[in-house]
PDB file of N, CA and C in Angstrom:
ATOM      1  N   UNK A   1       0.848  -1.179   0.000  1.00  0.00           N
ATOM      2  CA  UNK A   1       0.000   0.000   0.000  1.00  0.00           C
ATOM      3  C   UNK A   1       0.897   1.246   0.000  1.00  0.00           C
ATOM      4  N   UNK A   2       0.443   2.439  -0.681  1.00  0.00           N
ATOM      5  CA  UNK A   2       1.240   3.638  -0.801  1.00  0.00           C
ATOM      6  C   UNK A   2       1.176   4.223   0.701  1.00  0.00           C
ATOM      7  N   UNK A   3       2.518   4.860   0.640  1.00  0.00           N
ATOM      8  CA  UNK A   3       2.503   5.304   2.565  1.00  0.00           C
ATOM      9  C   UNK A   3       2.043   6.376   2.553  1.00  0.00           C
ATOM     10  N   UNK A   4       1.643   7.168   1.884  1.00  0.00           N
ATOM     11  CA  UNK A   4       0.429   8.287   1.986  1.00  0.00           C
ATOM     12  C   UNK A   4      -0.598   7.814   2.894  1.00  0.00           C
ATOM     13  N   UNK A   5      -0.911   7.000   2.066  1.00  0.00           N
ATOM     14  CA  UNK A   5      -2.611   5.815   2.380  1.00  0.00           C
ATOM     15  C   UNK A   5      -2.525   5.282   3.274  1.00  0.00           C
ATOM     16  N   UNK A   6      -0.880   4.831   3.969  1.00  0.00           N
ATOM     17  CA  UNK A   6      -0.737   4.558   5.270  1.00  0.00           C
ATOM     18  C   UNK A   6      -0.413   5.416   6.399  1.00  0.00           C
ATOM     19  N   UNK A   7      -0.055   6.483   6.415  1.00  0.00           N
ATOM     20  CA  UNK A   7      -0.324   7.201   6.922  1.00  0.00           C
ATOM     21  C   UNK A   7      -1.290   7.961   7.094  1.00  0.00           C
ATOM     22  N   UNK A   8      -2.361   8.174   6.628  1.00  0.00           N
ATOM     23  CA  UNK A   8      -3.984   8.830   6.170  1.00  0.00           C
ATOM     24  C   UNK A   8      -4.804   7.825   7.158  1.00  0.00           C
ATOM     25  N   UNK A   9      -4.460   6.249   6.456  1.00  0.00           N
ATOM     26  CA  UNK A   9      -5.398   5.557   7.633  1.00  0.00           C
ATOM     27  C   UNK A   9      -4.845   5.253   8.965  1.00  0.00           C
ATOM     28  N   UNK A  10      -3.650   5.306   9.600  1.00  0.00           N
ATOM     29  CA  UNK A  10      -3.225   5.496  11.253  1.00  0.00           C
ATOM     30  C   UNK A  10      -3.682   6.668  11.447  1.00  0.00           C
ATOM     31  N   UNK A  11      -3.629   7.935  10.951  1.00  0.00           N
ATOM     32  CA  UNK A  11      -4.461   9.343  11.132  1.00  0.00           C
ATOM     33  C   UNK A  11      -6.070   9.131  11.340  1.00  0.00           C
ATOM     34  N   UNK A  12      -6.578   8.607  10.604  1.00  0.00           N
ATOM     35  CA  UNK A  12      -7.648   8.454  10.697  1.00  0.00           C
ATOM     36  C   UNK A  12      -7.787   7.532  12.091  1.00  0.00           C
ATOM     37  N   UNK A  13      -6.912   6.344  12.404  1.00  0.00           N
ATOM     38  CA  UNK A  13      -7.682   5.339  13.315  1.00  0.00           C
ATOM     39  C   UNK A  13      -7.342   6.091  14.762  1.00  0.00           C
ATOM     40  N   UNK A  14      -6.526   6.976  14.481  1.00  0.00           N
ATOM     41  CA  UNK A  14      -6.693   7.753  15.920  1.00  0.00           C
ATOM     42  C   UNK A  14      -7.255   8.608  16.177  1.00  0.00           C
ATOM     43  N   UNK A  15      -8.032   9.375  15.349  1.00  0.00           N
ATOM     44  CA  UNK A  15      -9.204   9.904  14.967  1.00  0.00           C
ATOM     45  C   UNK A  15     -10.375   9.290  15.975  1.00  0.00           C
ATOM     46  N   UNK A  16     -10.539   8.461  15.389  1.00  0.00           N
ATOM     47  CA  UNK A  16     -11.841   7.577  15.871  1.00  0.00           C
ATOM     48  C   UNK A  16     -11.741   7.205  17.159  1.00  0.00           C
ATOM     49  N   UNK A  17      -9.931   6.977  17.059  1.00  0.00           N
ATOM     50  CA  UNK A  17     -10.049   6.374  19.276  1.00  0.00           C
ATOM     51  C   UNK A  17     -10.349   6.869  19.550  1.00  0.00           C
ATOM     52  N   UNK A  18      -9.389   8.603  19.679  1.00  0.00           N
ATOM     53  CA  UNK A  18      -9.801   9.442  20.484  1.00  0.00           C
ATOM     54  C   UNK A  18     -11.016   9.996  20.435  1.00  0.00           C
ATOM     55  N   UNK A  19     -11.965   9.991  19.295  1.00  0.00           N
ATOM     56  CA  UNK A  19     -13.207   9.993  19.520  1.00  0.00           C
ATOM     57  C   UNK A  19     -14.390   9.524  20.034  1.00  0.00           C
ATOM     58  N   UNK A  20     -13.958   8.484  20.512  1.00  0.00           N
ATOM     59  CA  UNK A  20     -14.337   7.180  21.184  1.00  0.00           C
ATOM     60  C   UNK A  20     -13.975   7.051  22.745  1.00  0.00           C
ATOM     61  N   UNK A  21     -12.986   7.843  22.665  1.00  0.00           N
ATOM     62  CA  UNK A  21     -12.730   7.940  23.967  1.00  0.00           C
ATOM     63  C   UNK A  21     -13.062   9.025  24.903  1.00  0.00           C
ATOM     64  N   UNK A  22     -13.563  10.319  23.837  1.00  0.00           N
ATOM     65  CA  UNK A  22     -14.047  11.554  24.765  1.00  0.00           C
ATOM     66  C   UNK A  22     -14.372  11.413  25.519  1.00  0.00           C
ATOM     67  N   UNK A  23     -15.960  10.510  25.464  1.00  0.00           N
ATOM     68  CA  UNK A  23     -16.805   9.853  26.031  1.00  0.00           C
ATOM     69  C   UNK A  23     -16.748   9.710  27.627  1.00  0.00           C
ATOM     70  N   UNK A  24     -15.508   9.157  27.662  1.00  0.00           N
ATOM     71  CA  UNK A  24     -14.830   8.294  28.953  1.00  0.00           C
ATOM     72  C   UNK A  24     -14.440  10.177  30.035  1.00  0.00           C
ATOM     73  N   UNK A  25     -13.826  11.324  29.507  1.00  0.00           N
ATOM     74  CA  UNK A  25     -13.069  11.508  30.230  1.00  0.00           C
ATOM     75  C   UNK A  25     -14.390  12.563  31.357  1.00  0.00           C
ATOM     76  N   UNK A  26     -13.487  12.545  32.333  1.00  0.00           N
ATOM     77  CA  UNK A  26     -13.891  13.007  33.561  1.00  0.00           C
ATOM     78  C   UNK A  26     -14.026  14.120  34.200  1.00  0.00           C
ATOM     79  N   UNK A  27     -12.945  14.837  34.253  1.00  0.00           N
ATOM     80  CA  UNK A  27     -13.342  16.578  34.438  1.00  0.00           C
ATOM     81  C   UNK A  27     -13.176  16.670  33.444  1.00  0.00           C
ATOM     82  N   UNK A  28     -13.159  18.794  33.862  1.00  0.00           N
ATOM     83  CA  UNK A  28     -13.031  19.555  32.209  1.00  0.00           C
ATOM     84  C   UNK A  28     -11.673  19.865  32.189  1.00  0.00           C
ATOM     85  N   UNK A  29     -10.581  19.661  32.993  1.00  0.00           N
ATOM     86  CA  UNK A  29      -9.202  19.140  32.585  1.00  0.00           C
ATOM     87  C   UNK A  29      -9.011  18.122  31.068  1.00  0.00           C
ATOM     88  N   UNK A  30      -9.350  17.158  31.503  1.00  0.00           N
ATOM     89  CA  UNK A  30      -9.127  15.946  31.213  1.00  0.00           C
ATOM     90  C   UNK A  30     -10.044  15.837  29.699  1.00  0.00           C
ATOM     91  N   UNK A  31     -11.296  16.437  29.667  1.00  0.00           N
ATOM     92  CA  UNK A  31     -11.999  16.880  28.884  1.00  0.00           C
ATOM     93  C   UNK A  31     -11.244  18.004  27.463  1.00  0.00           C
ATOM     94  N   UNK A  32     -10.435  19.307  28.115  1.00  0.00           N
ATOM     95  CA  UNK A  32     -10.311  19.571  27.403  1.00  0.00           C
ATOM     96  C   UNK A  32      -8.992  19.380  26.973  1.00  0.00           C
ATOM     97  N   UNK A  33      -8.067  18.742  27.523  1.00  0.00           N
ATOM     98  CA  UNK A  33      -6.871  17.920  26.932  1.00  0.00           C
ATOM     99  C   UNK A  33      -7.191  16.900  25.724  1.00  0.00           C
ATOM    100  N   UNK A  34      -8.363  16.502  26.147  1.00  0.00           N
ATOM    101  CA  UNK A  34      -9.243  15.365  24.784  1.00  0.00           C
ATOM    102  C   UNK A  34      -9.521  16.072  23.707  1.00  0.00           C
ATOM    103  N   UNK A  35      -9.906  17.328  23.881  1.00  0.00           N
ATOM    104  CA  UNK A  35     -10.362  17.991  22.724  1.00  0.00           C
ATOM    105  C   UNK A  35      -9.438  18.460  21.363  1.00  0.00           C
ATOM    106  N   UNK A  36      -7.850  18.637  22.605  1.00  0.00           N
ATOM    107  CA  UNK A  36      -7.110  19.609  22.012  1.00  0.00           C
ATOM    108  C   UNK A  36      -6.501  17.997  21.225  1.00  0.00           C
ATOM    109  N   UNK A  37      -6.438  16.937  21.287  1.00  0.00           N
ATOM    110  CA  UNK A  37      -5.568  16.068  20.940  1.00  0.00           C
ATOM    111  C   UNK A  37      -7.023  15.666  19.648  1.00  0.00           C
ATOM    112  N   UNK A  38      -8.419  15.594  20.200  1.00  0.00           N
ATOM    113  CA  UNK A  38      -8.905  15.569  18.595  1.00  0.00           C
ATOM    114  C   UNK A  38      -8.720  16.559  18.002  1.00  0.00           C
ATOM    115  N   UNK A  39      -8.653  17.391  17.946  1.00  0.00           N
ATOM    116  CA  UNK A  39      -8.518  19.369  16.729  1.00  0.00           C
ATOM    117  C   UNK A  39      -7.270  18.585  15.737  1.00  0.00           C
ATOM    118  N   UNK A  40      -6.155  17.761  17.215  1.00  0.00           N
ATOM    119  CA  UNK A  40      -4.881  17.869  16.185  1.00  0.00           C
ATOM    120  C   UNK A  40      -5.030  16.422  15.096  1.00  0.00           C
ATOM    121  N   UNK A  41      -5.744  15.434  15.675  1.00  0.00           N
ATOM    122  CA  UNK A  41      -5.905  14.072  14.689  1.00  0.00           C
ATOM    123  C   UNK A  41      -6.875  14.881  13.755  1.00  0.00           C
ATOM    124  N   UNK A  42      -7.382  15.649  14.045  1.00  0.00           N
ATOM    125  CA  UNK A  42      -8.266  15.824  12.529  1.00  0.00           C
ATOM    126  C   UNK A  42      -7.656  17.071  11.675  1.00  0.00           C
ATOM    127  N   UNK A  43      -7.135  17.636  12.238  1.00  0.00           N
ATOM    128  CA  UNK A  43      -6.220  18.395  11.266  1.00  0.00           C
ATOM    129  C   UNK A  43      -5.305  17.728  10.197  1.00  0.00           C
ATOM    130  N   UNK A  44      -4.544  16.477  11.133  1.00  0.00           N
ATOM    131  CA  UNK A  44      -3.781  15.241  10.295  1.00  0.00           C
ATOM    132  C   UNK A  44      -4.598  14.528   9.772  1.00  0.00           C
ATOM    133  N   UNK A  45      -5.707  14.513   9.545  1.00  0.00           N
ATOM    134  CA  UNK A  45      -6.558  13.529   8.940  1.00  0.00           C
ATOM    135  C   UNK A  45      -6.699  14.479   7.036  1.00  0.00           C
ATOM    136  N   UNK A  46      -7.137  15.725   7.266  1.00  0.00           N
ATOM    137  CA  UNK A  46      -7.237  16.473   6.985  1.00  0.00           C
ATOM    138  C   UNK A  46      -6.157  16.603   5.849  1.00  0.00           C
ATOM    139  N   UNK A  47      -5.013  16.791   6.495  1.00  0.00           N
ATOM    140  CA  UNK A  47      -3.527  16.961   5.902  1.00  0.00           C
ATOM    141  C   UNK A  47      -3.163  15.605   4.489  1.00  0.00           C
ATOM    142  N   UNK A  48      -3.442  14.650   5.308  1.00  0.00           N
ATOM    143  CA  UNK A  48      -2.738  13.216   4.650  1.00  0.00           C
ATOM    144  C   UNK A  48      -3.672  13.487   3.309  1.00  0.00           C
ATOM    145  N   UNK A  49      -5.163  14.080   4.030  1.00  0.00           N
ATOM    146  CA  UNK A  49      -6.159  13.449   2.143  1.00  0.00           C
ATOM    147  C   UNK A  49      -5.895  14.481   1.652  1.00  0.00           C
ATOM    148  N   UNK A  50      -5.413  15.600   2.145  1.00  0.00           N
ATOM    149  CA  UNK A  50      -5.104  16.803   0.979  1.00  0.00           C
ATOM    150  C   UNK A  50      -3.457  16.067   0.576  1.00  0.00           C
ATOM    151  N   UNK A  51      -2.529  15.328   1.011  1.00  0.00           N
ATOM    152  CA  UNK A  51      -1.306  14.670   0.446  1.00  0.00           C
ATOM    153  C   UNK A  51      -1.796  13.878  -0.623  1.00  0.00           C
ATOM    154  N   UNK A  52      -2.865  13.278  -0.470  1.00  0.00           N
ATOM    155  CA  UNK A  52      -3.318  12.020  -1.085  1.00  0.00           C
ATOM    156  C   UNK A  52      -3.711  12.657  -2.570  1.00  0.00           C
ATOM    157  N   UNK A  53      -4.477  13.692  -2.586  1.00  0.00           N
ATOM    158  CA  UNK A  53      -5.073  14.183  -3.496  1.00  0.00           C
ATOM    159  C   UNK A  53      -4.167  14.898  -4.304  1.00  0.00           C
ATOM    160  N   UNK A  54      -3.047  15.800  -3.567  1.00  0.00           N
ATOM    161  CA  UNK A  54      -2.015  16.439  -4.166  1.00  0.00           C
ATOM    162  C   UNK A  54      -1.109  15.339  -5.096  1.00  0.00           C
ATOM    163  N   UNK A  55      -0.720  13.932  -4.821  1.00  0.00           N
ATOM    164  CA  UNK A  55      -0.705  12.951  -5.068  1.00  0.00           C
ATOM    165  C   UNK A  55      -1.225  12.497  -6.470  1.00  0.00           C
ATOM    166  N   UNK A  56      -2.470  12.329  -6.213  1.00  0.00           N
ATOM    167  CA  UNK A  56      -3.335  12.145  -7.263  1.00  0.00           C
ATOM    168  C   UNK A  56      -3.324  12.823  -8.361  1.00  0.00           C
ATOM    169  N   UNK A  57      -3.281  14.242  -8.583  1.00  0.00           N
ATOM    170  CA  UNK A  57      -3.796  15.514  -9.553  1.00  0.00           C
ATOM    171  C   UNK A  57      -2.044  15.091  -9.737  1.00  0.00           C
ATOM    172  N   UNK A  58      -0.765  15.085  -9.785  1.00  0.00           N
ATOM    173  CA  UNK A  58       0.412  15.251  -9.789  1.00  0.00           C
ATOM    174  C   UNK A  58       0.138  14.014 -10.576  1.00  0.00           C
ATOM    175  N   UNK A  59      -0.477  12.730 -10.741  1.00  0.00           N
ATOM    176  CA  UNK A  59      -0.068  11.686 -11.791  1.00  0.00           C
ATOM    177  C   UNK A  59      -1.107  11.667 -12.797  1.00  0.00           C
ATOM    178  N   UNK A  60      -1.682  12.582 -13.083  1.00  0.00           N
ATOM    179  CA  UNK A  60      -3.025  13.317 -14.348  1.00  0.00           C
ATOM    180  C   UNK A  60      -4.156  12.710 -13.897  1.00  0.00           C
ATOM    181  N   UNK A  61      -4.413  12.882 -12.529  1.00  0.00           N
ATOM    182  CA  UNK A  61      -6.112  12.417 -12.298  1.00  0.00           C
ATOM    183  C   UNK A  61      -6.272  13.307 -11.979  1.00  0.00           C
ATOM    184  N   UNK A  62      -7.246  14.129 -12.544  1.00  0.00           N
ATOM    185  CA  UNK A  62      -7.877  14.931 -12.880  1.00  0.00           C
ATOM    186  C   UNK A  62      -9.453  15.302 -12.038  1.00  0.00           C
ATOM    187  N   UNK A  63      -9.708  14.197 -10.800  1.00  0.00           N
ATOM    188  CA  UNK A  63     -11.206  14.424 -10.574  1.00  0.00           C
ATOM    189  C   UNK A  63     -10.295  14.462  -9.395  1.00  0.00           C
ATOM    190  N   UNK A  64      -9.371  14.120  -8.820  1.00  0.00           N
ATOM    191  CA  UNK A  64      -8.745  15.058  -7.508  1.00  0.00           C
ATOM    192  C   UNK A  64      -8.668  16.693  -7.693  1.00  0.00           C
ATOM    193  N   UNK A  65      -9.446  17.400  -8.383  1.00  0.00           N
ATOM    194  CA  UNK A  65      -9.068  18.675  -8.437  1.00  0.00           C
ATOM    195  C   UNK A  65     -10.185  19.326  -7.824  1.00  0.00           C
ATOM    196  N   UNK A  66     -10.306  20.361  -6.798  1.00  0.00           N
ATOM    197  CA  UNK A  66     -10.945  20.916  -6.560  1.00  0.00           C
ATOM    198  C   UNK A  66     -12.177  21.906  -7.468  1.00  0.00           C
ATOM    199  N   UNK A  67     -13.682  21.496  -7.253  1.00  0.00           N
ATOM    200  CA  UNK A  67     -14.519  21.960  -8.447  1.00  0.00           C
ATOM    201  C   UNK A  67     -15.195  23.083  -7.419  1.00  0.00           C
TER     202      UNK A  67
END
């Protein structure tokens, strides 16, 4: 698998823990330490599919282009 794509989906699966895990936390310490660590997995989530796509349009695919 291309390491874009592997890196995009470990971005993504920590995405989801920590989304999964909000759930769990306990004060608003702990709460908003959770928050600040999802902002940053989805920013990297974010990042990898704009790599992916930059990727894409760079070998003439053409429907990776922003319409």
């Amino acid at each position: 698998m291309n390491q874009a794509i592997e890196k995009f989906l470990l971005a993504h699966d920590r995405y989801l823990s920590l989304e999964k895990a909000r759930t769990e936390c306990i004060g608003p310490q702990e709460r908003e330490m959770m928050y600040i660590e999802i902002l940053k997995a989805y920013l990297e989530v974010q990042y990898r599919a704009n790599v992916i796509a930059g990727l894409q349009y760079a070998d003439g695919m053409d429907f990776a282009a922003s319409h």
